[in-house]
C-alpha atoms as a PDB file:
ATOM      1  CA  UNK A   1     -24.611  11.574-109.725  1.00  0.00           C
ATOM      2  CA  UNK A   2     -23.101  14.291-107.467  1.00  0.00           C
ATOM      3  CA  UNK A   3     -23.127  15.265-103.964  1.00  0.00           C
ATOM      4  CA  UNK A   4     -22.132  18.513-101.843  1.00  0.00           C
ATOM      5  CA  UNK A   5     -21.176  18.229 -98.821  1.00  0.00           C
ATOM      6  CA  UNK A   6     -20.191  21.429 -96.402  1.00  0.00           C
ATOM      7  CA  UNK A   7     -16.701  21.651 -95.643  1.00  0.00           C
ATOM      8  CA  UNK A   8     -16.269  21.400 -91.955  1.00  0.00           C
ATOM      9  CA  UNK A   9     -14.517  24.773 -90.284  1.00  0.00           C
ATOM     10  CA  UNK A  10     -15.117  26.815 -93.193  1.00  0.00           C
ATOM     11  CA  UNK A  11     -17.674  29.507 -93.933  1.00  0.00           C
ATOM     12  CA  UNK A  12     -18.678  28.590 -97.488  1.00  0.00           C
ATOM     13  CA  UNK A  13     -16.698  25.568 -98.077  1.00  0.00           C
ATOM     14  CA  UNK A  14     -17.904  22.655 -99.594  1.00  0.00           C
ATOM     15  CA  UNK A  15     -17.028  19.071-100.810  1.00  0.00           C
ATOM     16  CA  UNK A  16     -18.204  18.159-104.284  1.00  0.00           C
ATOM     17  CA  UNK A  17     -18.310  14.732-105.024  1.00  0.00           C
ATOM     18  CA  UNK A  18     -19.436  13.279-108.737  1.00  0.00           C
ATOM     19  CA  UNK A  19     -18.759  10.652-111.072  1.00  0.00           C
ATOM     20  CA  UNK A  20     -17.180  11.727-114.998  1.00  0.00           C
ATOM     21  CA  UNK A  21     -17.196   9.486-117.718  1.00  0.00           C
ATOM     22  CA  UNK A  22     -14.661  10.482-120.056  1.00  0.00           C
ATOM     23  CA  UNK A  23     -12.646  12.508-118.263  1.00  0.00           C
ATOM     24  CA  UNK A  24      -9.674  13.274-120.414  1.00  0.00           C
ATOM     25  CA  UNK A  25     -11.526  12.860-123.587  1.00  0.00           C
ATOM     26  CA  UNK A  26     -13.244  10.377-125.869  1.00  0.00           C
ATOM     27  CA  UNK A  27     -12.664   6.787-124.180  1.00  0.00           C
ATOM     28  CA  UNK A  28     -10.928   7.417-121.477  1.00  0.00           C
ATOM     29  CA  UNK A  29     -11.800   5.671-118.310  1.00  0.00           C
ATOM     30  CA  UNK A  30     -14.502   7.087-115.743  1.00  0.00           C
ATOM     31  CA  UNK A  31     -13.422   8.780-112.591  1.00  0.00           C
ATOM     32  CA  UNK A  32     -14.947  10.389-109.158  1.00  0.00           C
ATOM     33  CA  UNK A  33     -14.006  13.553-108.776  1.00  0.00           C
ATOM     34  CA  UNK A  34     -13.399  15.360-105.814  1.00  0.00           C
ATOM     35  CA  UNK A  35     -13.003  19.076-105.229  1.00  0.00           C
ATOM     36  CA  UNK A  36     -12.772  21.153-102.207  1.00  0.00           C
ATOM     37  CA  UNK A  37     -13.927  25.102-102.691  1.00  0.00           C
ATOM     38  CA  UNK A  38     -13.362  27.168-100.034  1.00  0.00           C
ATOM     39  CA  UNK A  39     -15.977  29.764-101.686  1.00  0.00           C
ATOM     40  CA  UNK A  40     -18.477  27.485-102.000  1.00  0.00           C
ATOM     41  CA  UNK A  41     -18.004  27.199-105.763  1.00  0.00           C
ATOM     42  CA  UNK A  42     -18.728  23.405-106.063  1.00  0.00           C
ATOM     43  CA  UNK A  43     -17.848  23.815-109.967  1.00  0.00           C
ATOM     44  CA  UNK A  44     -14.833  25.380-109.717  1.00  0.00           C
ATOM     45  CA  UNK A  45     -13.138  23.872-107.045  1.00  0.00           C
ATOM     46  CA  UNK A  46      -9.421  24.787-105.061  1.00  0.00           C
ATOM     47  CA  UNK A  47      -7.948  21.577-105.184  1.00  0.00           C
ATOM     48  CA  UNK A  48      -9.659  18.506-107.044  1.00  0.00           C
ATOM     49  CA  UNK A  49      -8.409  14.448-107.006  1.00  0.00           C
ATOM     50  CA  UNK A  50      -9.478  12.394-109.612  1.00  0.00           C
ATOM     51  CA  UNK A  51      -9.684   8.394-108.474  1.00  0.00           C
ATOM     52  CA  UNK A  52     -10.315   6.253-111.255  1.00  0.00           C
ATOM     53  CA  UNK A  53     -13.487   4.203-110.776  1.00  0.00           C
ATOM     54  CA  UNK A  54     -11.452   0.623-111.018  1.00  0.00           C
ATOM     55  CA  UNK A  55      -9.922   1.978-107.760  1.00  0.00           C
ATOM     56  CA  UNK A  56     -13.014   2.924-105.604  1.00  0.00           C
ATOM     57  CA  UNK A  57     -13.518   0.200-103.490  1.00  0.00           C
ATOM     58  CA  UNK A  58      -9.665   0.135-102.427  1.00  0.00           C
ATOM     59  CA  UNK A  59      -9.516   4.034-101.968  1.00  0.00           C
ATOM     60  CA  UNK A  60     -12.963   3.171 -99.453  1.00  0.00           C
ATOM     61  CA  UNK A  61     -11.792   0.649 -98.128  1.00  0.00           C
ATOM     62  CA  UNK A  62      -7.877   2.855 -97.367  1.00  0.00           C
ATOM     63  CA  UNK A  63     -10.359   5.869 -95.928  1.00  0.00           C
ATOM     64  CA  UNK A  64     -12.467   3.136 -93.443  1.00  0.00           C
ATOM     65  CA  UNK A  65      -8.922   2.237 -92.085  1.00  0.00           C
ATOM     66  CA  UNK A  66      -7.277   5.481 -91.637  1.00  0.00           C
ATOM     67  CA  UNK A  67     -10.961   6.265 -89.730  1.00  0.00           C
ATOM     68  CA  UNK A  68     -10.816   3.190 -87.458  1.00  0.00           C
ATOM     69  CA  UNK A  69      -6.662   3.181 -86.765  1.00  0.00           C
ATOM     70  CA  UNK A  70      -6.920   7.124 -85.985  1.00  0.00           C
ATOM     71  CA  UNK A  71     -10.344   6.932 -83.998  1.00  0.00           C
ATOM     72  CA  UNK A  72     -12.347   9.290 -86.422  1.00  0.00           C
END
């Protein structure tokens, strides 16, 4: 699964989104990536976070807050 998503005040930027299974090699742990690319290079991203899976829902859950406490 993936998703791009446009970067807001950017040209060509966009948000990539998807899920890796063994990230840093044979058995370890899944992750979501996300990468920002200013160029619109959703493979080759600028800047990329890895969030292991296990910590999803808490990492949601952080992002709803931040939304609702700032008025997003």
């Amino acid at each position: 699964m993936s998703k791009i998503i446009p970067l807001s005040s950017s040209q060509n930027g966009v948000i990539s989104i998807k899920k890796i299974d063994e990230p840093y090699g044979k058995g370890s742990k899944p992750v979501v990536s996300i990468g920002i690319s200013l160029n619109g290079d959703a493979e080759n991203p600028d800047w990329k976070a890895h969030i292991p899976v296990d910590n999803l829902n808490e990492v949601i859950e952080a992002l709803k807050e931040v939304k609702e406490k700032e008025g997003l």
